[in-house]
Protein backbone atom coordinates (compact mmCIF):
# COMPACT_ATOMS: atom_id res chain seq x y z
CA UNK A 1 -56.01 139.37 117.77
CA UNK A 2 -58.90 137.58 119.98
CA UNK A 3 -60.63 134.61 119.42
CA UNK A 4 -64.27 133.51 120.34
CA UNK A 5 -67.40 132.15 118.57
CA UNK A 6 -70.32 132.75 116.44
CA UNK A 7 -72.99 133.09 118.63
CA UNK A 8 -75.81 134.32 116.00
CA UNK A 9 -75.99 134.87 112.51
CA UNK A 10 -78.41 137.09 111.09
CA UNK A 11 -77.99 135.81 107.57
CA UNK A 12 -80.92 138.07 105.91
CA UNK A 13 -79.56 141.03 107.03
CA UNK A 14 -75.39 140.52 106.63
CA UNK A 15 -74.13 140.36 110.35
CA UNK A 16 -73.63 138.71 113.58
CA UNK A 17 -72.48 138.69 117.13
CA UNK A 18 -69.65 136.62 118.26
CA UNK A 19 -69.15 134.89 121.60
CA UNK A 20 -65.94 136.09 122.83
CA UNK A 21 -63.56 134.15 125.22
CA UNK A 22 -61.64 137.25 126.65
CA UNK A 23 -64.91 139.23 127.44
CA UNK A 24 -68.66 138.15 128.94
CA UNK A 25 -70.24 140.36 125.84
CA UNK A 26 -71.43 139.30 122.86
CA UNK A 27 -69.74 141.40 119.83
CA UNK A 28 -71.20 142.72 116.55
CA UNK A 29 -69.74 141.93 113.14
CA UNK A 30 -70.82 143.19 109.89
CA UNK A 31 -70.41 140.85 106.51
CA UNK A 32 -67.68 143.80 105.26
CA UNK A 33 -65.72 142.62 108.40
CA UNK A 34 -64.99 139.44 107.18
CA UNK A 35 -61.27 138.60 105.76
CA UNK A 36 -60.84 135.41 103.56
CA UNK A 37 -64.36 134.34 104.31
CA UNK A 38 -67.80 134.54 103.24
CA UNK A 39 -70.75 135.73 105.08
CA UNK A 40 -72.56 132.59 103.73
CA UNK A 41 -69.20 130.16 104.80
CA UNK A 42 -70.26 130.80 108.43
CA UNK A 43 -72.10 128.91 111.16
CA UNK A 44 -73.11 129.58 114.69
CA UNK A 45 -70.63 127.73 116.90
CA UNK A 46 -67.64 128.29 114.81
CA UNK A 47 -64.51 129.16 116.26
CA UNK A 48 -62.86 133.06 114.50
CA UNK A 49 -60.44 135.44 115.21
CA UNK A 50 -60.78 139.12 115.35
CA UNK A 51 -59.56 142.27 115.98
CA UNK A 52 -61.73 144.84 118.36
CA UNK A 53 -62.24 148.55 117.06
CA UNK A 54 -64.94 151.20 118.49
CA UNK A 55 -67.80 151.32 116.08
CA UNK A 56 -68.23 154.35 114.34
CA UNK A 57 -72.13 154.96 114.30
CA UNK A 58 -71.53 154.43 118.51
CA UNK A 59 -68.11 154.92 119.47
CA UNK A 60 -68.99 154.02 122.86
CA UNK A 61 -69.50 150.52 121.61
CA UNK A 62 -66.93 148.29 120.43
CA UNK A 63 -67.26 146.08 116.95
CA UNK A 64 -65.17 143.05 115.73
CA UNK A 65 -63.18 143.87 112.57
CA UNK A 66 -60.85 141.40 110.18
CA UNK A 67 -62.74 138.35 110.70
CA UNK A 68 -61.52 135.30 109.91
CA UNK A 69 -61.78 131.58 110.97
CA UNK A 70 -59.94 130.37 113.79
CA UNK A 71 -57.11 128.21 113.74
């Protein structure tokens, strides 16, 4: 699993990028990525954990799945 940040939440259209500390790239997240936490529970600057998978609409591009806060 990695771990990073919220960098930006786009709260009026249900996703976000996260900051994360393995890789210089920001990743996407969608609100039906999220795993025992809301999409309205979460602020820029807080610390999640993730798993990577390749984003189906762009499989060339990679997309954070299970989200969940950080320990």
């Amino acid at each position: 699993m990695s771990t990073g940040q919220i960098s930006r939440l786009m709260k009026d259209r249900g996703f976000g990028f996260i900051k994360s500390t393995s890789s210089p790239d920001e990743i996407f997240f969608h609100a039906s990525s999220l795993d025992a936490v809301t999409f309205d529970e979460l602020r820029e600057g807080e610390s999640v954990e993730f798993d990577v998978e390749a984003d189906p609409r762009n499989p060339s591009r990679s997309r954070a799945a299970n989200v969940k806060r950080g320990a």
